[in-house]
N, C-alpha and C. Protein backbone atom coordinates (compact mmCIF):
# COMPACT_ATOMS: atom_id res chain seq x y z
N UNK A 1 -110.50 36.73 -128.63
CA UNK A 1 -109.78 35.63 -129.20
C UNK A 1 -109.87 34.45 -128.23
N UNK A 2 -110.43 33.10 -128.79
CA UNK A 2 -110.50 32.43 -128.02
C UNK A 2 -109.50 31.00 -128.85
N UNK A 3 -108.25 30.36 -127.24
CA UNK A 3 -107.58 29.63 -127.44
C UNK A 3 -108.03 27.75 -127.02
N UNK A 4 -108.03 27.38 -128.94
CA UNK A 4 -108.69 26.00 -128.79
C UNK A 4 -107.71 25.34 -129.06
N UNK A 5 -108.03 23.77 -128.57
CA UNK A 5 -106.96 22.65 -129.53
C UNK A 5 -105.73 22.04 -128.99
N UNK A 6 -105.32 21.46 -128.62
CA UNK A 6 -104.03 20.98 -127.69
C UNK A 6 -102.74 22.12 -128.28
N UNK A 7 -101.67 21.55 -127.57
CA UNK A 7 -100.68 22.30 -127.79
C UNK A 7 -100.51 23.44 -127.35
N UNK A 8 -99.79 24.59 -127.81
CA UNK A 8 -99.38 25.74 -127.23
C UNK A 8 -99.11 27.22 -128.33
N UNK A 9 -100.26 27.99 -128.02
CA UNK A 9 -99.76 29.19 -129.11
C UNK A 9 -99.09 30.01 -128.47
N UNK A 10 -98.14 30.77 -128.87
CA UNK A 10 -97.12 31.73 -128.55
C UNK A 10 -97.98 33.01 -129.73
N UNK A 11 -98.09 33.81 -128.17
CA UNK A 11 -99.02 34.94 -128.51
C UNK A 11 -97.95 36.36 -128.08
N UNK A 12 -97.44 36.94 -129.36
CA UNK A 12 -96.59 38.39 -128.77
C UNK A 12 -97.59 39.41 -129.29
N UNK A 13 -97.75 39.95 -127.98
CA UNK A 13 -98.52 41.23 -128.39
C UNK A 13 -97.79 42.50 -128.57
N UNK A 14 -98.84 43.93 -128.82
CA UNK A 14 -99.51 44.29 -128.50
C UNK A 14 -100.70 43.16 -129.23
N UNK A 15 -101.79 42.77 -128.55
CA UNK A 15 -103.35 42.52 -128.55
C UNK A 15 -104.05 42.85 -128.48
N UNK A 16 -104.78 43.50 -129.55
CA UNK A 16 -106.04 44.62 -129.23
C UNK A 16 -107.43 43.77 -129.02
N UNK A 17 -107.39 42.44 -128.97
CA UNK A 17 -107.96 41.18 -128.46
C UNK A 17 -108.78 41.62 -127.06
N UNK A 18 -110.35 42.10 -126.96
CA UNK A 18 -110.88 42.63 -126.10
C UNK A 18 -110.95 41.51 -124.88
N UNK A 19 -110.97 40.74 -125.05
CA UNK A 19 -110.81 38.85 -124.19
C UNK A 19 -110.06 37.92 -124.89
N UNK A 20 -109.05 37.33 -123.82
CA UNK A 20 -108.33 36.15 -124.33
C UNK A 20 -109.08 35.40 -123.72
N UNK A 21 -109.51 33.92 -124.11
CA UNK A 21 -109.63 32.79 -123.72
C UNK A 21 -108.87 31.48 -123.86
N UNK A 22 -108.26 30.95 -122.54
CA UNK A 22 -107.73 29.81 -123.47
C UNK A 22 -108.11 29.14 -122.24
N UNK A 23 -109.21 27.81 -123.61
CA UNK A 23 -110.15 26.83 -123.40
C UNK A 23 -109.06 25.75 -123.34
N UNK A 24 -108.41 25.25 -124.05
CA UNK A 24 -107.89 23.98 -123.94
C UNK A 24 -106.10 24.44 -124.26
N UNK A 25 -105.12 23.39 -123.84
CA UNK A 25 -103.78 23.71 -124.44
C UNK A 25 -103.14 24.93 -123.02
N UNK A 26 -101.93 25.38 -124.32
CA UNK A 26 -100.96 25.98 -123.75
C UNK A 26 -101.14 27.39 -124.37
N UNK A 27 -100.78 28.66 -123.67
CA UNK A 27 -100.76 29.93 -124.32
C UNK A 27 -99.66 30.46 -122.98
N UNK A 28 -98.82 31.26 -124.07
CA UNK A 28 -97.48 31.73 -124.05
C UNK A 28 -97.63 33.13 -124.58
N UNK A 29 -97.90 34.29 -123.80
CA UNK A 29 -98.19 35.46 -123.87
C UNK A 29 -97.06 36.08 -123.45
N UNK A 30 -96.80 37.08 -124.28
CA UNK A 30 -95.64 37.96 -124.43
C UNK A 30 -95.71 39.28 -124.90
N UNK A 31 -96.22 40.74 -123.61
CA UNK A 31 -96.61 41.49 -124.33
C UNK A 31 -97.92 42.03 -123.45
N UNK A 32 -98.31 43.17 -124.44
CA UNK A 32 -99.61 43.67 -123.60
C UNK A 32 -100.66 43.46 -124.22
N UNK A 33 -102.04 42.83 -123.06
CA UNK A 33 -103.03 42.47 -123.75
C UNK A 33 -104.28 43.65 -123.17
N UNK A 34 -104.72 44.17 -124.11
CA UNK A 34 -105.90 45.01 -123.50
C UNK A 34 -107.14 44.50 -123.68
N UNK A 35 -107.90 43.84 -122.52
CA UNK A 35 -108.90 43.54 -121.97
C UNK A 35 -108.13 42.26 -121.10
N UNK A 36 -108.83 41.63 -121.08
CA UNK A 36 -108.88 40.41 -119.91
C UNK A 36 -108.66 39.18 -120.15
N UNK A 37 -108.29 38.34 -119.57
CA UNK A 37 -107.63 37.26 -120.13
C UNK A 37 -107.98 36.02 -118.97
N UNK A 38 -108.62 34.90 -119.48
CA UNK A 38 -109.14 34.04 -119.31
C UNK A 38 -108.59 32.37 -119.30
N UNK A 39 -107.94 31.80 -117.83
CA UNK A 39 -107.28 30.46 -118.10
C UNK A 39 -108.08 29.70 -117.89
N UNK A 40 -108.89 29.01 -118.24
CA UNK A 40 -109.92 27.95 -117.74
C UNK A 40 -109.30 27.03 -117.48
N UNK A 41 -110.11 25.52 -116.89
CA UNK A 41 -109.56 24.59 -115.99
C UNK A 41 -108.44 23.53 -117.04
N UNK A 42 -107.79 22.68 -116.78
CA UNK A 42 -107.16 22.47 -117.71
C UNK A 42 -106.39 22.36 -118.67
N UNK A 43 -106.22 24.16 -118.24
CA UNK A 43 -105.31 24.55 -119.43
C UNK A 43 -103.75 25.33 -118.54
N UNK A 44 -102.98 25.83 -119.24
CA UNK A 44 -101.32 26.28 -118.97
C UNK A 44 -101.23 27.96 -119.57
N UNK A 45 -101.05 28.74 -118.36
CA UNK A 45 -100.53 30.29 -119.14
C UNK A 45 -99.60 30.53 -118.40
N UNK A 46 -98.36 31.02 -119.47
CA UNK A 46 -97.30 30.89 -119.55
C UNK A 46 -96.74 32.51 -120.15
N UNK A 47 -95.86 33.22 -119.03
CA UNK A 47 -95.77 34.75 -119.50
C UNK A 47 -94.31 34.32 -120.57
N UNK A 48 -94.57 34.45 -121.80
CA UNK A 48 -93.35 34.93 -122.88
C UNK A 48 -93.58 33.62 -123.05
N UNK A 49 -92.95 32.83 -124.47
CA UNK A 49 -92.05 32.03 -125.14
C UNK A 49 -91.00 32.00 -124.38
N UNK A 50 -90.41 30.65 -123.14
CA UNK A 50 -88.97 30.61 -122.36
C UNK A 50 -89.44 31.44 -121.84
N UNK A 51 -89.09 32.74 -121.73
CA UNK A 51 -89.09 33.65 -120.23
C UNK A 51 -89.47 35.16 -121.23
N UNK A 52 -90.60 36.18 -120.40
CA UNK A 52 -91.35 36.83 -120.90
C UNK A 52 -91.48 37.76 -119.80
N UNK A 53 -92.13 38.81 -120.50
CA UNK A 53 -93.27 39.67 -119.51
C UNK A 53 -94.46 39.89 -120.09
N UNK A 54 -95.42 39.27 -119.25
CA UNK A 54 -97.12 39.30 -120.00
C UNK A 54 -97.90 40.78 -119.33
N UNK A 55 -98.58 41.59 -119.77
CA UNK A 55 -99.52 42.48 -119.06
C UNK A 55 -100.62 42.50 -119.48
N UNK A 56 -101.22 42.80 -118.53
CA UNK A 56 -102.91 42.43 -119.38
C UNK A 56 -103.68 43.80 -118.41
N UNK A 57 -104.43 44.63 -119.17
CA UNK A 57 -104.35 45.59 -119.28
C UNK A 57 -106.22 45.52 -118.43
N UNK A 58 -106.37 44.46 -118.01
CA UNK A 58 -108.22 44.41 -117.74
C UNK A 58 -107.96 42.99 -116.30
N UNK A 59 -108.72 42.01 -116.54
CA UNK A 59 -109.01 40.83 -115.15
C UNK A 59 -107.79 39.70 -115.69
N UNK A 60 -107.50 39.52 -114.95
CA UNK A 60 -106.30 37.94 -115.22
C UNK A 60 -107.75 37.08 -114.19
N UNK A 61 -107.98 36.15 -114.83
CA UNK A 61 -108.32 35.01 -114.19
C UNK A 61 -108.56 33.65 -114.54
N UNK A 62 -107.84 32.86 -113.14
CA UNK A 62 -107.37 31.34 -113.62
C UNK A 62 -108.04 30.61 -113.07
N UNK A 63 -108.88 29.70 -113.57
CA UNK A 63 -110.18 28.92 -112.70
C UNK A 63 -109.37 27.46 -112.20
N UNK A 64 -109.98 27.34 -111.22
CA UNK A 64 -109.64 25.87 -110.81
C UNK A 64 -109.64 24.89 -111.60
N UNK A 65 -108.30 24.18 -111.53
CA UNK A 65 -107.29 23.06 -112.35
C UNK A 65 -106.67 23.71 -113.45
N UNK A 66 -106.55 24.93 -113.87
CA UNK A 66 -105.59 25.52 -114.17
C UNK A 66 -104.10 25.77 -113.46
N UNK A 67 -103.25 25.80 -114.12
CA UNK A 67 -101.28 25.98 -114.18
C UNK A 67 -101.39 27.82 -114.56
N UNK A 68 -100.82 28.28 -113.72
CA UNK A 68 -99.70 29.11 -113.94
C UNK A 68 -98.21 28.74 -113.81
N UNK A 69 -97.43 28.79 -115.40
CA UNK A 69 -95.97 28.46 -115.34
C UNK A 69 -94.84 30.01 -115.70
N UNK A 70 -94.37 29.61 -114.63
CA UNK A 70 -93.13 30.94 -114.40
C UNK A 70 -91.74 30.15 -114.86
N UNK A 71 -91.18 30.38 -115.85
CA UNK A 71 -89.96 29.86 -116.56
C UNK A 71 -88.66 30.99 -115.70
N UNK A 72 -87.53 30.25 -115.76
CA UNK A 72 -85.94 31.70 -115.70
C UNK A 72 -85.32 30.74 -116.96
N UNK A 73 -84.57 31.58 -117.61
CA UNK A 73 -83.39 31.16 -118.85
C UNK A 73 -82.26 31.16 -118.29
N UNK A 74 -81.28 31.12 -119.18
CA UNK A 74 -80.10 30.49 -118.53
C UNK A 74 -79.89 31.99 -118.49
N UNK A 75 -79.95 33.01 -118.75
CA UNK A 75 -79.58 34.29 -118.30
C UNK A 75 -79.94 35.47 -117.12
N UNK A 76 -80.84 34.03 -116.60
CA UNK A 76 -80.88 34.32 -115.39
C UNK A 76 -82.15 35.22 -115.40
N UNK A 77 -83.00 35.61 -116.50
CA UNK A 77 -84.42 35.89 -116.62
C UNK A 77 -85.51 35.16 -116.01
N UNK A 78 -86.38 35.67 -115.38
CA UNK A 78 -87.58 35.22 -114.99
C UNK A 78 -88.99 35.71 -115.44
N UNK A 79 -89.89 34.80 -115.49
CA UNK A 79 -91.61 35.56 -116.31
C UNK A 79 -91.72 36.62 -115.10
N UNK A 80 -92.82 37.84 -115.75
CA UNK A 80 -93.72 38.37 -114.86
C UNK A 80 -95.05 38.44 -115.53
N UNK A 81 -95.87 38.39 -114.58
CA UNK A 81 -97.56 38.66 -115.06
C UNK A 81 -97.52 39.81 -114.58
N UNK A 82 -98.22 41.04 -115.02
CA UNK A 82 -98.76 42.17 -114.54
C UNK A 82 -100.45 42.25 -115.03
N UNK A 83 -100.90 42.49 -113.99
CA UNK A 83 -102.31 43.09 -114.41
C UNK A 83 -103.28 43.62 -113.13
N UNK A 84 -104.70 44.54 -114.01
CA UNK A 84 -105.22 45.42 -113.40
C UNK A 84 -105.88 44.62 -111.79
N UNK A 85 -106.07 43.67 -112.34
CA UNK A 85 -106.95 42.90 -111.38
C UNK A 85 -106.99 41.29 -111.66
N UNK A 86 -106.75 40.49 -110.11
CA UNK A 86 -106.91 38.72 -110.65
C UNK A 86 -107.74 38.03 -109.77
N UNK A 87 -108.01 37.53 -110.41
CA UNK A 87 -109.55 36.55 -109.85
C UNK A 87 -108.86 35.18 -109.99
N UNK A 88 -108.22 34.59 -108.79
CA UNK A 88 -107.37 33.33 -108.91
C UNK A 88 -107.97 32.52 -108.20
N UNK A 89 -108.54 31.38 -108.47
CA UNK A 89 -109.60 30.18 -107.56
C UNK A 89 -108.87 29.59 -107.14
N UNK A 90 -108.71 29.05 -105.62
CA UNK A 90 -107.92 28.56 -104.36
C UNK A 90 -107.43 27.09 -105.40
N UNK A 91 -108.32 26.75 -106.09
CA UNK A 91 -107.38 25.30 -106.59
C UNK A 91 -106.40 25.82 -108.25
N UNK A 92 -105.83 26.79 -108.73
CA UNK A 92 -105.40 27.43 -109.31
C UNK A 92 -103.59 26.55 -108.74
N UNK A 93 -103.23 25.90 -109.89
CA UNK A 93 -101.74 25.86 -109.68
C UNK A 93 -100.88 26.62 -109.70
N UNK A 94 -99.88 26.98 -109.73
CA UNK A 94 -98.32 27.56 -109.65
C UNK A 94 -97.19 26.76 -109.97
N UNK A 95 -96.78 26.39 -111.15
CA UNK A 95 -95.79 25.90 -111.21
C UNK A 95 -93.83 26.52 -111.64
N UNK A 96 -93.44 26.48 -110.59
CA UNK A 96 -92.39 27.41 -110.87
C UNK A 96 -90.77 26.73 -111.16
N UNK A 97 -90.30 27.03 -112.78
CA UNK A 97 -89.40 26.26 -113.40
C UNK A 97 -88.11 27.21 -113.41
N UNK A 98 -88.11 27.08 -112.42
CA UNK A 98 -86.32 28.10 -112.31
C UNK A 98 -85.17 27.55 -112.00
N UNK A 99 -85.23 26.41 -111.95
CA UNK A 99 -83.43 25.68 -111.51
C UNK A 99 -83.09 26.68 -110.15
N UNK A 100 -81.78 26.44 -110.27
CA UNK A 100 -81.02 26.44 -108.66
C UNK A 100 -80.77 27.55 -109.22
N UNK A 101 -80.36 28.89 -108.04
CA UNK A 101 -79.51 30.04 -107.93
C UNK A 101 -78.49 30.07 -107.53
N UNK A 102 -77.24 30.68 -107.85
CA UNK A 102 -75.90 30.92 -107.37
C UNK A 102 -76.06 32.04 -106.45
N UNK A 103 -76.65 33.28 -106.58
CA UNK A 103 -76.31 34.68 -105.90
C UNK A 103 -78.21 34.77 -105.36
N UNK A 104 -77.71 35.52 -104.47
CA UNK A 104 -78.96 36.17 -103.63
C UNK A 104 -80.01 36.99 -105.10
N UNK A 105 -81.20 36.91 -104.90
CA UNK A 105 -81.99 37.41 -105.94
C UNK A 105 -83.69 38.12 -105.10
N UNK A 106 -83.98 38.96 -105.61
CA UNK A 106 -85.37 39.20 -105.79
C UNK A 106 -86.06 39.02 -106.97
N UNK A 107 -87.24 38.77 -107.06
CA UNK A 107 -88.06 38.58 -108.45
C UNK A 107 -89.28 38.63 -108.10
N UNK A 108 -89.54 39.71 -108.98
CA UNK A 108 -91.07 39.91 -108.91
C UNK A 108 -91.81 39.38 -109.64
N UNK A 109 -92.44 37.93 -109.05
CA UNK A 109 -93.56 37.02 -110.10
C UNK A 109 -94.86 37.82 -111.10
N UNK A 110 -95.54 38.51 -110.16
CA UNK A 110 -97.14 38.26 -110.12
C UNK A 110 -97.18 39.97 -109.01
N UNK A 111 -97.49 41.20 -110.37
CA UNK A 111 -97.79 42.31 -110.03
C UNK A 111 -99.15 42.89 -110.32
N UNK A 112 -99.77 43.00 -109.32
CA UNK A 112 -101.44 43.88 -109.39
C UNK A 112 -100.87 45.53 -109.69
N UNK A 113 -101.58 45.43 -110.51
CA UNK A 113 -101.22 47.47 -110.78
C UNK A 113 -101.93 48.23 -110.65
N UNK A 114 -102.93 47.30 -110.12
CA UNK A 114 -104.01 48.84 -109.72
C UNK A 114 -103.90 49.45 -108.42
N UNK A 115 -105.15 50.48 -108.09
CA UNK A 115 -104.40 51.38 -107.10
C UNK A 115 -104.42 50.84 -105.68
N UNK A 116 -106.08 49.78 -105.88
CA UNK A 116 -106.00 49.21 -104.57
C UNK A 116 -105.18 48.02 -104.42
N UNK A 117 -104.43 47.57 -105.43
CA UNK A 117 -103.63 45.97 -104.53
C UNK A 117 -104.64 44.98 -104.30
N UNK A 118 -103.94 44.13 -104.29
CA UNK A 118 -104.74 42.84 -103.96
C UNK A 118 -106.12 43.08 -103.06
N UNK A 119 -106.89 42.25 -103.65
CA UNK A 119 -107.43 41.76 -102.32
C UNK A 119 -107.40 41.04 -101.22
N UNK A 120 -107.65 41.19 -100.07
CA UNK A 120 -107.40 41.11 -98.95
C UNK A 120 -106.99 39.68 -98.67
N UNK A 121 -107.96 39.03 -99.63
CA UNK A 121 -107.32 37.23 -98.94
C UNK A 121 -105.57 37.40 -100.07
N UNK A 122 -105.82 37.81 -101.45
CA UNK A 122 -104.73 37.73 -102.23
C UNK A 122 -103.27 37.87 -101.36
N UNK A 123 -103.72 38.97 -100.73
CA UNK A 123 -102.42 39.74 -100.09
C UNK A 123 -101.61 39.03 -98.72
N UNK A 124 -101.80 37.83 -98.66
CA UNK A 124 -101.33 37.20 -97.93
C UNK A 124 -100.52 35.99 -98.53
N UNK A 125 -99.05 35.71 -97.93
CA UNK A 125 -97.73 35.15 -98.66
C UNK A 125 -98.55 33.45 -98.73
N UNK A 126 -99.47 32.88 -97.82
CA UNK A 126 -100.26 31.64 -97.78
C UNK A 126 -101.29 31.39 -98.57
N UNK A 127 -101.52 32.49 -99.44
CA UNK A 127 -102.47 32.63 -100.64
C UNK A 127 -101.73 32.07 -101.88
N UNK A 128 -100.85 32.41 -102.26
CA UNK A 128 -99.71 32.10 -103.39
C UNK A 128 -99.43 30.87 -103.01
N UNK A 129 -98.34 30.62 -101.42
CA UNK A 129 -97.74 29.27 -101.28
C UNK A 129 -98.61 28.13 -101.37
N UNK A 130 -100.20 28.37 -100.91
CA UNK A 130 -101.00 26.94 -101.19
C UNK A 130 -100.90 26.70 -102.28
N UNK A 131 -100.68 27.64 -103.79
CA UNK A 131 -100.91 26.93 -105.23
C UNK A 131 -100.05 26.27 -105.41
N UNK A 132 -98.67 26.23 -105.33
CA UNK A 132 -97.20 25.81 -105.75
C UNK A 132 -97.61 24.60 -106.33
N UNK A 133 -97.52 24.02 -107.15
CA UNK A 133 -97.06 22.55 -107.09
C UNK A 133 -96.08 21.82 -106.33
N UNK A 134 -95.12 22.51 -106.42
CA UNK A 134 -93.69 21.94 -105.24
C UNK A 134 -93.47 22.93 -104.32
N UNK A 135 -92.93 22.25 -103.29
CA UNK A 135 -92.72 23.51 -102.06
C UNK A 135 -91.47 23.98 -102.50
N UNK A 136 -91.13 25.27 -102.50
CA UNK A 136 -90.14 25.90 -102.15
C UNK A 136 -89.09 25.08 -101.47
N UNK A 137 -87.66 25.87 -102.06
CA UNK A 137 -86.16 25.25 -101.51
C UNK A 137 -86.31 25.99 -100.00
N UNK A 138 -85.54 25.34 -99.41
CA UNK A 138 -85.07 26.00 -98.04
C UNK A 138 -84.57 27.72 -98.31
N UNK A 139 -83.87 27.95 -99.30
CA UNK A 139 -83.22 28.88 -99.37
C UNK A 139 -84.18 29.96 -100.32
N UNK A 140 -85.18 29.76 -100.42
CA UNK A 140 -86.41 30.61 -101.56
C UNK A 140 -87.49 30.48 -100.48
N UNK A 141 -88.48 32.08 -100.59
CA UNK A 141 -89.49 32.71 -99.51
C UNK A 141 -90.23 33.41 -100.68
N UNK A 142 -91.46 33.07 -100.33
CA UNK A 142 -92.43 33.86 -101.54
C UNK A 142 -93.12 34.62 -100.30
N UNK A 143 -93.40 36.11 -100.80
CA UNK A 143 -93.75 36.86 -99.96
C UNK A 143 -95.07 38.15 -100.61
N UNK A 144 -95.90 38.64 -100.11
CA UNK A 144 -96.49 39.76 -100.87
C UNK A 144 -95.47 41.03 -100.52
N UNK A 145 -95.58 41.86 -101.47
CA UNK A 145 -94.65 43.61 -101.08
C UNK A 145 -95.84 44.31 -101.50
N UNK A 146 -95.71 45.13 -100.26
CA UNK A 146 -96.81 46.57 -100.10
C UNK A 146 -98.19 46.17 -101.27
N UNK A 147 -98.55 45.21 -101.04
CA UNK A 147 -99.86 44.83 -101.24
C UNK A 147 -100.26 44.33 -102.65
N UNK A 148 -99.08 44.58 -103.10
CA UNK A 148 -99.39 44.57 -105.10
C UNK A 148 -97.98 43.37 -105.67
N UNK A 149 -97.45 43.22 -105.30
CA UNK A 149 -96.43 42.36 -105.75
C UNK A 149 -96.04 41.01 -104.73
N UNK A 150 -96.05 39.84 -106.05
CA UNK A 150 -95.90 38.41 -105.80
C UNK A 150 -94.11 38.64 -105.54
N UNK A 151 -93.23 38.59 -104.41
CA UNK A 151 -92.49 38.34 -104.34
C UNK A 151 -91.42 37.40 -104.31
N UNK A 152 -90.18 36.43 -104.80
CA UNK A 152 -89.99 35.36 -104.57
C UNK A 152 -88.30 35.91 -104.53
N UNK A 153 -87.82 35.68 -102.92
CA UNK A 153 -86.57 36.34 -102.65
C UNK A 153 -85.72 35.29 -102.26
N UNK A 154 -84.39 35.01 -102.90
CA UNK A 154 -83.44 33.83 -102.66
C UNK A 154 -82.44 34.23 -101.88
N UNK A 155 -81.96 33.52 -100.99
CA UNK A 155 -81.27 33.43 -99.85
C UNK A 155 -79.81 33.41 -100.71
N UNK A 156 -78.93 33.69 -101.00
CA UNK A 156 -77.37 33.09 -101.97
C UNK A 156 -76.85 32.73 -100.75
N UNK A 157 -77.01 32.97 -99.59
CA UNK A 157 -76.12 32.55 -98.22
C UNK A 157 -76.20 31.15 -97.73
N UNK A 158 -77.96 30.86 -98.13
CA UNK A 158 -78.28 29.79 -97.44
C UNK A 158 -77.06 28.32 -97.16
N UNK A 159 -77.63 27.56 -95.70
CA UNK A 159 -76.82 26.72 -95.30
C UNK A 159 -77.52 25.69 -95.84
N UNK A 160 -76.58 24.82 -96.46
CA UNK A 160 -77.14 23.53 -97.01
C UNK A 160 -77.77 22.47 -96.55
N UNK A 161 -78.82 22.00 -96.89
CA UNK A 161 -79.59 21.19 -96.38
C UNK A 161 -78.78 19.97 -95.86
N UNK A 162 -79.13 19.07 -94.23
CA UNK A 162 -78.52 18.10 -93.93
C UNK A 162 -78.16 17.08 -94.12
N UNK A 163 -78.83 16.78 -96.14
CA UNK A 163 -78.29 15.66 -96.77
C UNK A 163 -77.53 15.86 -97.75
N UNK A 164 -77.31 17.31 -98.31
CA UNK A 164 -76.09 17.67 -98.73
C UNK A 164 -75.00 17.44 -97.59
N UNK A 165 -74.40 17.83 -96.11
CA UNK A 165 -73.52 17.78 -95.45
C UNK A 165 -73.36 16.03 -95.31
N UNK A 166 -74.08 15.30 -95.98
CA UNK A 166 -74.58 13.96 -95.71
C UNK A 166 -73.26 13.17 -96.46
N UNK A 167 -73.81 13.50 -97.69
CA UNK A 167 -73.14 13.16 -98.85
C UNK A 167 -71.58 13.66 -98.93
N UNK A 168 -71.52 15.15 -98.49
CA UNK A 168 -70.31 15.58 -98.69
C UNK A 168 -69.34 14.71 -97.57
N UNK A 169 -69.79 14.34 -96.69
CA UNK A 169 -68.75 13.80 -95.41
C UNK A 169 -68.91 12.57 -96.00
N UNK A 170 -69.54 11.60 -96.38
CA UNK A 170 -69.22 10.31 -96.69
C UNK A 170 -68.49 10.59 -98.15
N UNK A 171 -68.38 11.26 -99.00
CA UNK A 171 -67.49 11.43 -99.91
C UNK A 171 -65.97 11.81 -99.28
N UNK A 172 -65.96 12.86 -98.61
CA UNK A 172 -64.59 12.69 -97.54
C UNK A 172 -64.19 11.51 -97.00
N UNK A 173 -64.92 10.87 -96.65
CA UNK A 173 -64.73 9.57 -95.81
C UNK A 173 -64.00 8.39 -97.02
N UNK A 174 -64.71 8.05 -98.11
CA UNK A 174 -64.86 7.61 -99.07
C UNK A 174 -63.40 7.81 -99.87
N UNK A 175 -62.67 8.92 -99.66
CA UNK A 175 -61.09 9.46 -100.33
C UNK A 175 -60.73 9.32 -99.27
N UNK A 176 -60.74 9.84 -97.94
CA UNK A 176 -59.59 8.98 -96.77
C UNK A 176 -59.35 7.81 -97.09
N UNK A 177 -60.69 7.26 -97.01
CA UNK A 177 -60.67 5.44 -96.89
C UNK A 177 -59.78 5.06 -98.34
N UNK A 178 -60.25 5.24 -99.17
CA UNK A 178 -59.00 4.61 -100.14
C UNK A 178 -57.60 5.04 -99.87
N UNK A 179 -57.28 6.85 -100.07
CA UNK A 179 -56.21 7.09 -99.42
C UNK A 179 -55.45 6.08 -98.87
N UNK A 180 -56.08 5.52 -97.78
CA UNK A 180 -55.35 5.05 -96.63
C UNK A 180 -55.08 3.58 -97.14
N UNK A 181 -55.59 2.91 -97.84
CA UNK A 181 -55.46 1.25 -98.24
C UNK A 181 -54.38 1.46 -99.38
N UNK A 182 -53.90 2.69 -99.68
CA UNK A 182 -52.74 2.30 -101.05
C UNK A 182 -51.78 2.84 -99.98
């Protein structure tokens, strides 16, 4: 099955679809795909409609100027990709749409299931962080686990950045100061 044409198909499998391709647009996979699945440059794959779990049962691979987008819902869901094997080209984006966290979290992005794990350049946490589009919060660490899983672990403790304490003291300042003139 090959994905043409602007816009975005929302694909729930099972897919007995021996190759996905998506040439142009958006594809929103939800579900298991058996064979391999193909993002060419250009284009957006996206695990679920809003927030999903995609598996693909053969090669995930996203060629340079391609988006990978990882959505969370307000229920606090996040995408995962699973698959046998990925062939991800160093200019391959990452774009990750999760808003702010309240509580400490793990989430597993981006799982290899086969027996050997990544390959060797994959398996390093500077392999993932070069795609990002945006850097990471202070309080969020993307990491590999035991060789097969994209990790992305949130701090709920973290200390607030020094232009939050910025704002908050000149807002104190800001209610003294009137305070004090009535």
């Amino acid at each position: 099955m090959t994905k043409t044409g602007e816009g975005t198909l929302i694909l729930d499998a099972p897919a007995t679809a021996a190759n996905v391709i998506v040439s142009k647009g958006e594809l929103d996979l939800n579900g298991t795909v058996t064979g391999n699945v193909d993002v060419k440059s250009g284009t957006t794959f996206s695990p679920g409609n809003d927030v999903g779990a995609a598996t693909v049962d053969g090669t995930f691979t996203a060629e340079a100027g391609s988006t990978l987008r990882f959505e969370r819902n307000a229920n606090g869901q996040v995408d995962s990709l699973t698959a046998l094997e990925f062939n991800i080209d160093e200019a391959t984006r990452i774009e990750l749409a999760l808003g702010t966290f309240g509580a400490a979290a793990e989430i597993d992005l981006i799982t290899n299931s086969s027996e050997t794990g990544f390959t060797p350049e994959q398996s390093t946490p500077d392999f993932w962080m070069r795609k990002l589009v945006e850097a990471l919060p202070h309080y969020m660490d993307l990491s590999v686990f035991n060789n097969s899983i994209v990790r992305l672990t949130v701090d709920g403790n973290a200390i607030p950045e020094p232009s939050t304490w910025v704002i908050l003291l000149l807002g104190a300042f800001g209610l003294f100061y009137s305070r004090k003139r009535k």
